[in-house]
C-alpha atoms as a PDB file:
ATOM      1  CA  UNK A   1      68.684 -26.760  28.709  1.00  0.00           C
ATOM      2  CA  UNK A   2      65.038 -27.964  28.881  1.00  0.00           C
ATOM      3  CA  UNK A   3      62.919 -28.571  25.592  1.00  0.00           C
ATOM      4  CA  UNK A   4      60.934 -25.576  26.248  1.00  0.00           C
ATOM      5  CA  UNK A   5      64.385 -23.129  26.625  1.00  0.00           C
ATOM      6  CA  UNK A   6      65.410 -24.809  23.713  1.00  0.00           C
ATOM      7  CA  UNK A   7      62.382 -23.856  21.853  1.00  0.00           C
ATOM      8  CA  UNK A   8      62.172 -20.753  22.838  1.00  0.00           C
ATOM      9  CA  UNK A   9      65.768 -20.212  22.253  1.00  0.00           C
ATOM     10  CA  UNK A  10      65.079 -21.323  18.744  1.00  0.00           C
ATOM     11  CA  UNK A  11      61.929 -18.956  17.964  1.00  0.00           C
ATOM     12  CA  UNK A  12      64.182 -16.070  19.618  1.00  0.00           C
ATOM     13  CA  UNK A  13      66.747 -15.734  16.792  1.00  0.00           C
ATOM     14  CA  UNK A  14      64.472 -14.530  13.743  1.00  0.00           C
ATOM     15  CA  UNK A  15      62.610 -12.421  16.484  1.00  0.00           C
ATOM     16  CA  UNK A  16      66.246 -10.703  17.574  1.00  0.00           C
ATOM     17  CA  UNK A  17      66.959 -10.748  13.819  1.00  0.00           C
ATOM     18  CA  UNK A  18      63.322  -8.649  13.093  1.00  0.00           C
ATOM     19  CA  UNK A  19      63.722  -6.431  16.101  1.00  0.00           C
ATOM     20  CA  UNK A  20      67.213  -5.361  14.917  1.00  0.00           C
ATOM     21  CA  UNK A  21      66.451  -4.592  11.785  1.00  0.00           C
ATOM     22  CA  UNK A  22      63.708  -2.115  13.465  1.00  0.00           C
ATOM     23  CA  UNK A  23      65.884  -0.544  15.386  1.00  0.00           C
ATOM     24  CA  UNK A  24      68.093  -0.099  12.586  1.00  0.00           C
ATOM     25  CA  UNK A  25      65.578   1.378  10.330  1.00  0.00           C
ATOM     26  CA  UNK A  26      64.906   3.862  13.555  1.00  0.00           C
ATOM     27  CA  UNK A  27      60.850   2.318  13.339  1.00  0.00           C
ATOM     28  CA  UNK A  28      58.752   3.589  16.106  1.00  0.00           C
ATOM     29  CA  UNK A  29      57.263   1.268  17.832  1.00  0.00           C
ATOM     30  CA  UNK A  30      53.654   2.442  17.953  1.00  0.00           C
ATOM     31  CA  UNK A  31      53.715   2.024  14.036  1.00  0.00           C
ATOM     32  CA  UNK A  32      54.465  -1.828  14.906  1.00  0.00           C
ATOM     33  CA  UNK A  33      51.944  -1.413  17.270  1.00  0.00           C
ATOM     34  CA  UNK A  34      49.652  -0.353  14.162  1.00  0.00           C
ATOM     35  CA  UNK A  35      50.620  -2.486  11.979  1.00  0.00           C
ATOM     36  CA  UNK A  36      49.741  -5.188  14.525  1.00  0.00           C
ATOM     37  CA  UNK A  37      46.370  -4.527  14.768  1.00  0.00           C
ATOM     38  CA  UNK A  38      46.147  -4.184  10.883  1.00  0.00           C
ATOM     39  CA  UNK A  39      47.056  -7.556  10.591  1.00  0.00           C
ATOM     40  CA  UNK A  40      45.091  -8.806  13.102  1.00  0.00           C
ATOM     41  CA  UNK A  41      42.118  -7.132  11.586  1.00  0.00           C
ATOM     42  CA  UNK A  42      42.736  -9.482   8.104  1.00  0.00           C
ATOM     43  CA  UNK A  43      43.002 -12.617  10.391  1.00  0.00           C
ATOM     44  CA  UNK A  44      39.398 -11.530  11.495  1.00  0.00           C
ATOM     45  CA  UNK A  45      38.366 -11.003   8.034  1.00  0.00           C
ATOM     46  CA  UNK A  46      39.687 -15.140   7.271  1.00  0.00           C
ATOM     47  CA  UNK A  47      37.685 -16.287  10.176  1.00  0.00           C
ATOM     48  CA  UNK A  48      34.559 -14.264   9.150  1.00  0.00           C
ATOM     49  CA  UNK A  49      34.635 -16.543   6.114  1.00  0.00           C
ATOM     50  CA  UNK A  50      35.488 -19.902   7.714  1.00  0.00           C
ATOM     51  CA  UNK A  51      39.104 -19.939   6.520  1.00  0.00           C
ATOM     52  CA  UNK A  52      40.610 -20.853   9.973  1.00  0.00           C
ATOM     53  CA  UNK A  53      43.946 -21.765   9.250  1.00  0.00           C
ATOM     54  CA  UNK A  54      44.869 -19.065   7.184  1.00  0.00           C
ATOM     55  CA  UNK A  55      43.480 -16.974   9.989  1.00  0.00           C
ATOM     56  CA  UNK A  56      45.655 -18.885  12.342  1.00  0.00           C
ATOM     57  CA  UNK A  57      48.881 -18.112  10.083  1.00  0.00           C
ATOM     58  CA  UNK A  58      47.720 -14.309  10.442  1.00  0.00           C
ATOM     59  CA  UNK A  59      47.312 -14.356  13.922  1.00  0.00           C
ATOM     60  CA  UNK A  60      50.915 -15.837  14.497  1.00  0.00           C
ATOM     61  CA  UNK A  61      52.388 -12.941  12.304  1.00  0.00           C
ATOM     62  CA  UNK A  62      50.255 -10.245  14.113  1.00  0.00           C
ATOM     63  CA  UNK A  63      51.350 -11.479  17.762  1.00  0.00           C
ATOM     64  CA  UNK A  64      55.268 -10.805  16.346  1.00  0.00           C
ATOM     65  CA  UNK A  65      54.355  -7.020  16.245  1.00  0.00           C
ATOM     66  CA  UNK A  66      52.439  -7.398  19.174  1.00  0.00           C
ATOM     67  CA  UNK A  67      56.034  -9.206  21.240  1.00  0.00           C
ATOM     68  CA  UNK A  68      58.864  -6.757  19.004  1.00  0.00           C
ATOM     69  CA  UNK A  69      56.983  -3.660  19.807  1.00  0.00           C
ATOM     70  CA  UNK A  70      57.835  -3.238  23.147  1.00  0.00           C
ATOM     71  CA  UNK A  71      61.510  -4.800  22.771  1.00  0.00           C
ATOM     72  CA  UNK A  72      61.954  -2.072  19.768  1.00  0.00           C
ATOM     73  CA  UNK A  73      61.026   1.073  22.096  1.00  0.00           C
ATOM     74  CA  UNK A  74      63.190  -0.211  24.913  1.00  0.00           C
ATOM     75  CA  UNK A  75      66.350  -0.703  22.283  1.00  0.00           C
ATOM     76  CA  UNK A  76      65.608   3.187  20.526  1.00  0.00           C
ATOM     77  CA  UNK A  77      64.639   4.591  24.344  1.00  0.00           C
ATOM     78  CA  UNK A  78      61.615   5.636  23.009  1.00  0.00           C
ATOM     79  CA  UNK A  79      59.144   4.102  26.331  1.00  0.00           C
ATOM     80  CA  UNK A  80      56.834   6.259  26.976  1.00  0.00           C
ATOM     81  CA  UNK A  81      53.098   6.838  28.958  1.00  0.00           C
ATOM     82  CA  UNK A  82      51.466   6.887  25.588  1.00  0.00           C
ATOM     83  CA  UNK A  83      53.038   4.238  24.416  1.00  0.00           C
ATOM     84  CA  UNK A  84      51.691   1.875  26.958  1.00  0.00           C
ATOM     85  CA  UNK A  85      48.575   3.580  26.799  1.00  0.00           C
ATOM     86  CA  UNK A  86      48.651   2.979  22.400  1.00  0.00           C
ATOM     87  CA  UNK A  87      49.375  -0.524  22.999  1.00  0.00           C
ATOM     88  CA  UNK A  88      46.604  -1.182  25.445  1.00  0.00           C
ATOM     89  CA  UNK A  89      44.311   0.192  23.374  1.00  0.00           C
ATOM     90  CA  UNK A  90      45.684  -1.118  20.041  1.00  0.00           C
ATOM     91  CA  UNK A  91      45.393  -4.696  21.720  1.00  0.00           C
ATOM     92  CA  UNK A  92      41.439  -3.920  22.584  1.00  0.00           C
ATOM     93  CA  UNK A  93      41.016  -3.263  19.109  1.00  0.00           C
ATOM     94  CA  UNK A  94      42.807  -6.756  17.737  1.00  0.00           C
ATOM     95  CA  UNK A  95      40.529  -8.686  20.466  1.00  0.00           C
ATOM     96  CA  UNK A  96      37.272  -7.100  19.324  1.00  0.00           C
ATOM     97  CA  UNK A  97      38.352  -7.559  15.671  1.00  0.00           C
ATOM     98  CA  UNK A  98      38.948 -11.275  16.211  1.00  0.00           C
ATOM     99  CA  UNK A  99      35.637 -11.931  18.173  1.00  0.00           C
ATOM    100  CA  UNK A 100      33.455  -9.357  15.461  1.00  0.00           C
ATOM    101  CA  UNK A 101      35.142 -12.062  12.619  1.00  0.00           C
ATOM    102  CA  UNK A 102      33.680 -14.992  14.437  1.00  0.00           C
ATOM    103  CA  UNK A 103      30.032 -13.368  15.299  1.00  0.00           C
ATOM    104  CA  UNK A 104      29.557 -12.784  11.563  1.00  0.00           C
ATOM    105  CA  UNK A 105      30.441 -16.249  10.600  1.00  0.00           C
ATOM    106  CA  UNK A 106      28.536 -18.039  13.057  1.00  0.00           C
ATOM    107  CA  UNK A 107      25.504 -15.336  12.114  1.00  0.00           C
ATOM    108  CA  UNK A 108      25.897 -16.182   8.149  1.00  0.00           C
ATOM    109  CA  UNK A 109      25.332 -19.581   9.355  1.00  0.00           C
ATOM    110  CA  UNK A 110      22.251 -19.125  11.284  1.00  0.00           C
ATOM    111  CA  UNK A 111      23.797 -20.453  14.094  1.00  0.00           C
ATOM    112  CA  UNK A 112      22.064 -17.890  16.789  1.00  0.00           C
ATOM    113  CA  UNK A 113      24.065 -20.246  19.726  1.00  0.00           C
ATOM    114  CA  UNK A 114      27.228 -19.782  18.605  1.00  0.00           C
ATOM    115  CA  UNK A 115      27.107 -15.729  18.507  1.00  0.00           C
ATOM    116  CA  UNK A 116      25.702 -16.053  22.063  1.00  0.00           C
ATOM    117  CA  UNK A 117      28.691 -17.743  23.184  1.00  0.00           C
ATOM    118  CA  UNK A 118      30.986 -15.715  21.300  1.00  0.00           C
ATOM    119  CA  UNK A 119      29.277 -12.280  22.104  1.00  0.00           C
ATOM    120  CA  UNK A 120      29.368 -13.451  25.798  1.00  0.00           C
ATOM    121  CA  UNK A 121      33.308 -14.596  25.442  1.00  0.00           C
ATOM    122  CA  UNK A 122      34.040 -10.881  24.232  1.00  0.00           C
ATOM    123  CA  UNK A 123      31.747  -9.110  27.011  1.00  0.00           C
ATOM    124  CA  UNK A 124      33.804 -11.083  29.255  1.00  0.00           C
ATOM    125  CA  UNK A 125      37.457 -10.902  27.697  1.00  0.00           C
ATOM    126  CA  UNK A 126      36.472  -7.091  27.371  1.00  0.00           C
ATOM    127  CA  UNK A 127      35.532  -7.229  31.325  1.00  0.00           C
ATOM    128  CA  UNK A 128      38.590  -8.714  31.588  1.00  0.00           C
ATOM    129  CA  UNK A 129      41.208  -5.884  30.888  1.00  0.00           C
ATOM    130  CA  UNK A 130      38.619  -3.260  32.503  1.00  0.00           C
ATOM    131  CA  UNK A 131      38.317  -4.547  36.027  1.00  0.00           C
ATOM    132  CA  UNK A 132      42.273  -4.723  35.975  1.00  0.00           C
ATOM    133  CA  UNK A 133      42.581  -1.062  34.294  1.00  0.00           C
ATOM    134  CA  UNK A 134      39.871   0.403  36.714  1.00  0.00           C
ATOM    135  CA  UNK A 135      41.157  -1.393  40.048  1.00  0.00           C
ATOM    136  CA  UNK A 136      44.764  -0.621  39.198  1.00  0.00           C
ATOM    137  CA  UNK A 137      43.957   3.320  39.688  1.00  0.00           C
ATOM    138  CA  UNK A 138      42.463   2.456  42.979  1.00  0.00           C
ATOM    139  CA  UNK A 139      44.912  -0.381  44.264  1.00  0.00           C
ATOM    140  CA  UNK A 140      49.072  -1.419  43.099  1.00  0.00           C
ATOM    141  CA  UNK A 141      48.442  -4.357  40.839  1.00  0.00           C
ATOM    142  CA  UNK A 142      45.365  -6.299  40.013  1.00  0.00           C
ATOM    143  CA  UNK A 143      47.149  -9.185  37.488  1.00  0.00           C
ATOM    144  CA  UNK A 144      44.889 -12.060  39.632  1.00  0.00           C
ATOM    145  CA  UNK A 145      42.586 -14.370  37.431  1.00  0.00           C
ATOM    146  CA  UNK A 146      44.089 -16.658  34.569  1.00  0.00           C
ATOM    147  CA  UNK A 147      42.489 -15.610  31.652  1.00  0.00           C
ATOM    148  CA  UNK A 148      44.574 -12.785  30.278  1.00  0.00           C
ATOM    149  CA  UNK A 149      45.214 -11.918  26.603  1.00  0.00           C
ATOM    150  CA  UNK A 150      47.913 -14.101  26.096  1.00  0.00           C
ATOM    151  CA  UNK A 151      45.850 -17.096  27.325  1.00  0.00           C
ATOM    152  CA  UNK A 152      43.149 -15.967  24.911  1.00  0.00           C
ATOM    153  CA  UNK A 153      45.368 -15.426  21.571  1.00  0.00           C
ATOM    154  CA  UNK A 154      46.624 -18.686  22.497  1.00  0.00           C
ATOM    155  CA  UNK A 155      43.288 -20.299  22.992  1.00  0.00           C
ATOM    156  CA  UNK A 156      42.093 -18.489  19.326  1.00  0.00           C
ATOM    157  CA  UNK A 157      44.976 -19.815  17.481  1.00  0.00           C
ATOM    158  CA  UNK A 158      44.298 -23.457  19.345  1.00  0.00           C
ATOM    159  CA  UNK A 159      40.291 -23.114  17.786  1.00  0.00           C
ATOM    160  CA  UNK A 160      41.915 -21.460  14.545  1.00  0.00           C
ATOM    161  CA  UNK A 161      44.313 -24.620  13.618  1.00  0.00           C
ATOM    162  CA  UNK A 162      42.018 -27.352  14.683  1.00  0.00           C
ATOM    163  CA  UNK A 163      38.923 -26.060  13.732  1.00  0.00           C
ATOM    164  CA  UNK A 164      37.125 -25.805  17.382  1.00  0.00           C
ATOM    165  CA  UNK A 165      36.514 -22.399  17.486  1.00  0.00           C
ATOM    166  CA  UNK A 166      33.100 -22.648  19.039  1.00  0.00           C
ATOM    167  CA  UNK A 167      34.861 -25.176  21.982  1.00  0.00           C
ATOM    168  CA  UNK A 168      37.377 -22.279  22.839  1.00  0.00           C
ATOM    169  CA  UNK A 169      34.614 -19.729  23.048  1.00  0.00           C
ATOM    170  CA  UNK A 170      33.391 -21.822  25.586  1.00  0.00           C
ATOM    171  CA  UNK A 171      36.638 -21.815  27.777  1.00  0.00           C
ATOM    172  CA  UNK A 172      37.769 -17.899  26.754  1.00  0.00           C
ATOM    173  CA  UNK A 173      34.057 -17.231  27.820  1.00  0.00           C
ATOM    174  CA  UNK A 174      33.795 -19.557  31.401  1.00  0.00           C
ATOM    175  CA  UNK A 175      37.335 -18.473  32.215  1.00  0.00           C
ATOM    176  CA  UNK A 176      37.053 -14.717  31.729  1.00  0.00           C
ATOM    177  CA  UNK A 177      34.277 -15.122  33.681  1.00  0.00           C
ATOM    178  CA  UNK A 178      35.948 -16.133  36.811  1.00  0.00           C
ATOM    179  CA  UNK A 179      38.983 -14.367  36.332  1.00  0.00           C
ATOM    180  CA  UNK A 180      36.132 -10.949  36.225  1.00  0.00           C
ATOM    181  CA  UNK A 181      34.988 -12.260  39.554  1.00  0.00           C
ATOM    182  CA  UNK A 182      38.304 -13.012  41.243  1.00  0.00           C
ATOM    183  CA  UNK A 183      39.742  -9.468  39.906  1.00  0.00           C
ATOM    184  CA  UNK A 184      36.570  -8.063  41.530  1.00  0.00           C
ATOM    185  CA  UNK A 185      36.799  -9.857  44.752  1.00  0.00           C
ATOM    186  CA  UNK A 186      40.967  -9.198  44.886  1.00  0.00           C
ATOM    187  CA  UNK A 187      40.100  -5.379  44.746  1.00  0.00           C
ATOM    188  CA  UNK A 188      37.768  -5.027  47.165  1.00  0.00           C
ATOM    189  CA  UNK A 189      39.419  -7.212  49.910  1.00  0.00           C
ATOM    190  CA  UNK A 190      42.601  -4.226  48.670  1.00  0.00           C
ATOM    191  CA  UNK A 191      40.427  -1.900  49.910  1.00  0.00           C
ATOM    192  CA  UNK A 192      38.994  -3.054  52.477  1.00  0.00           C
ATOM    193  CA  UNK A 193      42.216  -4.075  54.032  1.00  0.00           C
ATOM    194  CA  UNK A 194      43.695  -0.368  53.241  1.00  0.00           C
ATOM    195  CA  UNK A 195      41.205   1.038  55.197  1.00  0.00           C
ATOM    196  CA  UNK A 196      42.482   3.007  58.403  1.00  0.00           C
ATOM    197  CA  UNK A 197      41.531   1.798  61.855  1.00  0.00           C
ATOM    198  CA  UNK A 198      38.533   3.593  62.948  1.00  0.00           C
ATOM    199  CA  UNK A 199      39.779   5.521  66.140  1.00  0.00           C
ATOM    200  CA  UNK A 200      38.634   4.504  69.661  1.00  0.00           C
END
């Protein structure tokens, strides 16, 4: 087993141990969902006053509800449309939270530059899930592009626990961009490709 499996092994058994008890206690998962964003919501609140690694600590608890709540509908067979549909939203709402807890820092602190970058990183993260909601009800699957959500909680919890925040606006924002463009340019050569033959 590599390092990594082994890790991820290891981090699996109080997750399996959390998600059982759920399903045990019959808890639907778009309450996790919920409660998710709740948290996620108080690790905004710590980084709207500076307090980064406590917000980091928050984060990491609000991104367990985020991975059990889909595990915990499978187990109780309780998938559904608006489940997917909760969750998507839900996780717009934690992204927003996280950025909005930034912008008022960097805006108590007069530092106009820094709420730039971070209002621009959230356009773009926000652009982000859009272009791949919008072309996915024209084309199959739009998942091109590398900054997805997972990169960018990643990337926050990276700025949260060493205190670089502003540096990892920077990449969330440059990324997003391209991965915007690439989603855009992926969907049109979709359709353009799907277009029928024009007959002779």
């Amino acid at each position: 087993m590599t390092v990594t499996g082994l890790i991820g092994t290891i981090c699996m058994f109080p997750l399996r141990a959390i998600i059982a008890a759920c399903v045990a206690l019959r808890i639907h998962p778009n309450i996790l969902t919920f409660v998710g964003v709740l948290i996620n919501v108080a690790a905004a609140w710590q980084l709207a006053f500076g307090h980064f690694i406590s917000a980091g600590v928050i984060m990491i608890v609000a991104n367990i509800f985020d991975f059990i709540d889909g595990k915990v509908a499978r187990e109780l067979h309780a998938e559904s449309k608006f489940g997917g549909f909760w969750d998507s939203v839900i996780d717009r709402f934690s992204d927003i939270a996280l950025f909005i807890g930034l912008i008022y820092l960097y805006s108590s602190l007069r530092r106009t530059d820094y709420v730039m970058i971070t209002a621009l990183a959230m356009m773009f993260a926000i652009m982000t899930s859009y272009t791949r909601a919008r072309a996915e009800s024209l084309i199959t699957k739009c998942k091109v592009g590398f900054m997805e959500r997972p990169e960018r909680i990643v990337l926050f919890m990276i700025g949260a626990f060493t205190n670089r925040m502003a540096a990892v606006m920077w990449v969330i924002g440059v990324l997003s961009i391209f991965t915007v463009a690439d989603r855009i340019l992926y969907t049109y050569r979709e359709l353009k490709n799907a277009q029928p033959e024009p007959v002779a």
